[in-house]
Protein backbone atom coordinates (compact mmCIF):
# COMPACT_ATOMS: atom_id res chain seq x y z
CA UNK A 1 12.36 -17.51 3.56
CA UNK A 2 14.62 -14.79 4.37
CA UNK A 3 14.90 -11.73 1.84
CA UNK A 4 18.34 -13.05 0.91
CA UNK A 5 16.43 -15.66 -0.49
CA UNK A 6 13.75 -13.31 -2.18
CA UNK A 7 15.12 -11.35 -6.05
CA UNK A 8 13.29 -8.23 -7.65
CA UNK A 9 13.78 -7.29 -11.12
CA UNK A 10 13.32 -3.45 -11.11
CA UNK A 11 12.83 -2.52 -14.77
CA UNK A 12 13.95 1.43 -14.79
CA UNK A 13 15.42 3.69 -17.50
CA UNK A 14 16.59 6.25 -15.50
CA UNK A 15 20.05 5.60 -13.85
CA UNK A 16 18.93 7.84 -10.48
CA UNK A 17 15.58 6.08 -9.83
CA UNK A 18 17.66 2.75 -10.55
CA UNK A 19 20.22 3.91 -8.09
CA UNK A 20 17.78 4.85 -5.32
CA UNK A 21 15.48 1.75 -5.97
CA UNK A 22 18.48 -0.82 -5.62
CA UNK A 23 20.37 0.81 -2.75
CA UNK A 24 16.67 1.20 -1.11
CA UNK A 25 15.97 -2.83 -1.21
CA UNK A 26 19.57 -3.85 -1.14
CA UNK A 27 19.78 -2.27 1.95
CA UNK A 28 16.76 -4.29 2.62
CA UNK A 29 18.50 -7.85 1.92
CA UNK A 30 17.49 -8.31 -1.21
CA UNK A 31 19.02 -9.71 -4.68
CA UNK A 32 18.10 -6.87 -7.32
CA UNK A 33 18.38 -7.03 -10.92
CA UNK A 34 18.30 -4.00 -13.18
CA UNK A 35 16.99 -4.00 -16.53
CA UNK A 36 17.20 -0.67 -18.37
CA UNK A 37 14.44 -1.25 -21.27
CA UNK A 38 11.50 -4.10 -21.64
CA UNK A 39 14.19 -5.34 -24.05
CA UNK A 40 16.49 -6.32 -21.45
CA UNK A 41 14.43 -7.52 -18.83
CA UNK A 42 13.22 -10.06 -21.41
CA UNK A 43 16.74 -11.67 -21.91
CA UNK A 44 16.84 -11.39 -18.11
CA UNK A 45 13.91 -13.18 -17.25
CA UNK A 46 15.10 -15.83 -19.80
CA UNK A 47 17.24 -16.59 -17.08
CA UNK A 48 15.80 -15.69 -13.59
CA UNK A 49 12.10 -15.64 -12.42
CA UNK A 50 12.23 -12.91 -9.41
CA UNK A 51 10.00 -12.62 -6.92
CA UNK A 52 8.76 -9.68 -8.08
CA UNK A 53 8.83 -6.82 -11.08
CA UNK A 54 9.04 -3.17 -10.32
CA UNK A 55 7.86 -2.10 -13.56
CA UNK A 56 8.45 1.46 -14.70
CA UNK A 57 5.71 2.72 -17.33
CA UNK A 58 7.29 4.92 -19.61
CA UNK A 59 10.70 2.96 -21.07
CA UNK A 60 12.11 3.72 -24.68
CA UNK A 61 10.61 0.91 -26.97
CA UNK A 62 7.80 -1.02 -25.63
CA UNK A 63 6.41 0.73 -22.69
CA UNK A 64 5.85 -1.16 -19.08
CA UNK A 65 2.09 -1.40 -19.70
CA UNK A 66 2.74 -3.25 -22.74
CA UNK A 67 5.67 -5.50 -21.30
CA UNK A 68 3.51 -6.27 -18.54
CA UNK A 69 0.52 -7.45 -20.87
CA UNK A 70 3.33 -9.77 -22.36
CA UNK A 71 4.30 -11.30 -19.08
CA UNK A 72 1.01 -11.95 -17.46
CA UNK A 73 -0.04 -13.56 -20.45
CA UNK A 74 2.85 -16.22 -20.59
CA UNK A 75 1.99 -18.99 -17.70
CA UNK A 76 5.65 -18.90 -16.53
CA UNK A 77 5.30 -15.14 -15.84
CA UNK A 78 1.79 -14.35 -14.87
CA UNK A 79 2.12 -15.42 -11.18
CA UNK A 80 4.58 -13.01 -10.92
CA UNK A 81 3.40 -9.54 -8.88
CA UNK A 82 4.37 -6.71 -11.03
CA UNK A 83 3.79 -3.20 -9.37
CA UNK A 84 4.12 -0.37 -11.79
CA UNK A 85 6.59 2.75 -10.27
CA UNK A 86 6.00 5.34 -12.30
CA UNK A 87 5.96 9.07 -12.52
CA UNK A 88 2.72 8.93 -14.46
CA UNK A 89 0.07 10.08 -11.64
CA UNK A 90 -2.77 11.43 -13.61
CA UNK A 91 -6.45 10.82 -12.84
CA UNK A 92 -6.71 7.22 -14.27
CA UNK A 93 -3.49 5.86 -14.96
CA UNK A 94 -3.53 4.18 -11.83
CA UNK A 95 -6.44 2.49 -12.87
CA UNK A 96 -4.40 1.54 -16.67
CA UNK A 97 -1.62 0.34 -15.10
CA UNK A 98 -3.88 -2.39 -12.80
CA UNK A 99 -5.75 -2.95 -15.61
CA UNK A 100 -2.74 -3.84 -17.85
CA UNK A 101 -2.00 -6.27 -15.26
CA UNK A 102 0.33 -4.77 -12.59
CA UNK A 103 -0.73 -6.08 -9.03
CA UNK A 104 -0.06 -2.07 -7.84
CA UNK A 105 0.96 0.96 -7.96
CA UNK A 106 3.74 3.19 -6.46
CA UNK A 107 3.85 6.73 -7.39
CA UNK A 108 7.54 8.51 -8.13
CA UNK A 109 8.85 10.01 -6.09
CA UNK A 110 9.38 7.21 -3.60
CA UNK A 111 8.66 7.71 0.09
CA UNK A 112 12.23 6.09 1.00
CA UNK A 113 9.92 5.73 4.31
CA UNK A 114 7.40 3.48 3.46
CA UNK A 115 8.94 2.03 -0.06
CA UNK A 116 10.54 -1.14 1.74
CA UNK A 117 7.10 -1.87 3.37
CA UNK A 118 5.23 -1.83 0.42
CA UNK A 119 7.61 -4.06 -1.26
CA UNK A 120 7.67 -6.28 1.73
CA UNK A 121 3.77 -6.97 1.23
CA UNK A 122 4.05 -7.96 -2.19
CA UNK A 123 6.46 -10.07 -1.67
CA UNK A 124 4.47 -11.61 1.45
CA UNK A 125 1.60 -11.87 -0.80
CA UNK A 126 3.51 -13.80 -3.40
CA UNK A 127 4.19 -16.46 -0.86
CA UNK A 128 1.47 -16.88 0.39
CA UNK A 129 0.19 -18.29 -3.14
C-alpha cells in the first residue's frame, strides 16, 4: 500500500504541535486526522479506524494514558499502534506510557529529521500483522 492509502489520527491539544505534526506527515503522503481532546477522537474513531494514533499524554479531560487504556481494551481498537508524543520526558514516564498500552514513544520536541521514519516503522509494523 502506498501512504496515500495509510490515515493517522494525531490526537494533540496544542494547535502548533498539531500544525507541525500534520504538515510533517502530510508532506509525507499521508491522510491525517486531528482530534483536539480524547473526547473528539472518540466520535472520530466512531467513524474511521487509522492506521495509527499519535497520542499526546497530557489533553484537558481524560488524559492520553487513560484514552489509550480505553482503546486497547475494545477489540476493534486494540490492534491499533498508538505511540504516545508527549512533552512528558521524566525518568519513567516512558515506561507509563508503554505500560498504558502505547506501542512507543516520541519525545516533544520532534526531530522533523527522523519523525517521518519513525512513523514509517509503525506503520510497517502494523502491516505486517
Amino acid at each position: 500500500m502506498k501512504k496515500q492509502d495509510k490515515s493517522i489520527l494525531v490526537v494533540e491539544d496544542n494547535p502548533l504541535n498539531m500544525e507541525l505534526i500534520a504538515d510533517i506527515l502530510g508532506t509525507e503522503g499521508y491522510l491525517i486526522y486531528q482530534a483536539f481532546n480524547s473526547e473528539e477522537a472518540l466520535t472520530l474513531l466512531k467513524k474511521i479506524k487509522p492506521d495509527l494514533i499519535l497520542m499526546d499524554i497530557q489533553l484537558p479531560g481524560m488524559d492520553g494514558l487513560t484514552l489509550t487504556r480505553l482503546l486497547k481494551g475494545r477489540d476493534d481498537f486494540k490492534h491499533i499502534p498508538i505511540v504516545a508524543v508527549t512533552a512528558h520526558t521524566m525518568k519513567g514516564d516512558r515506561e507509563k506510557a508503554l505500560q498504558s498500552g502505547c506501542d512507543g514513544y516520541i519525545s516533544k520536541p520532534i526531530d522533523v529529521k527522523v519523525f517521518p521514519s519513525v512513523i514509517e516503522s509503525f506503520i510497517s509494523k502494523r502491516g505486517a500483522v
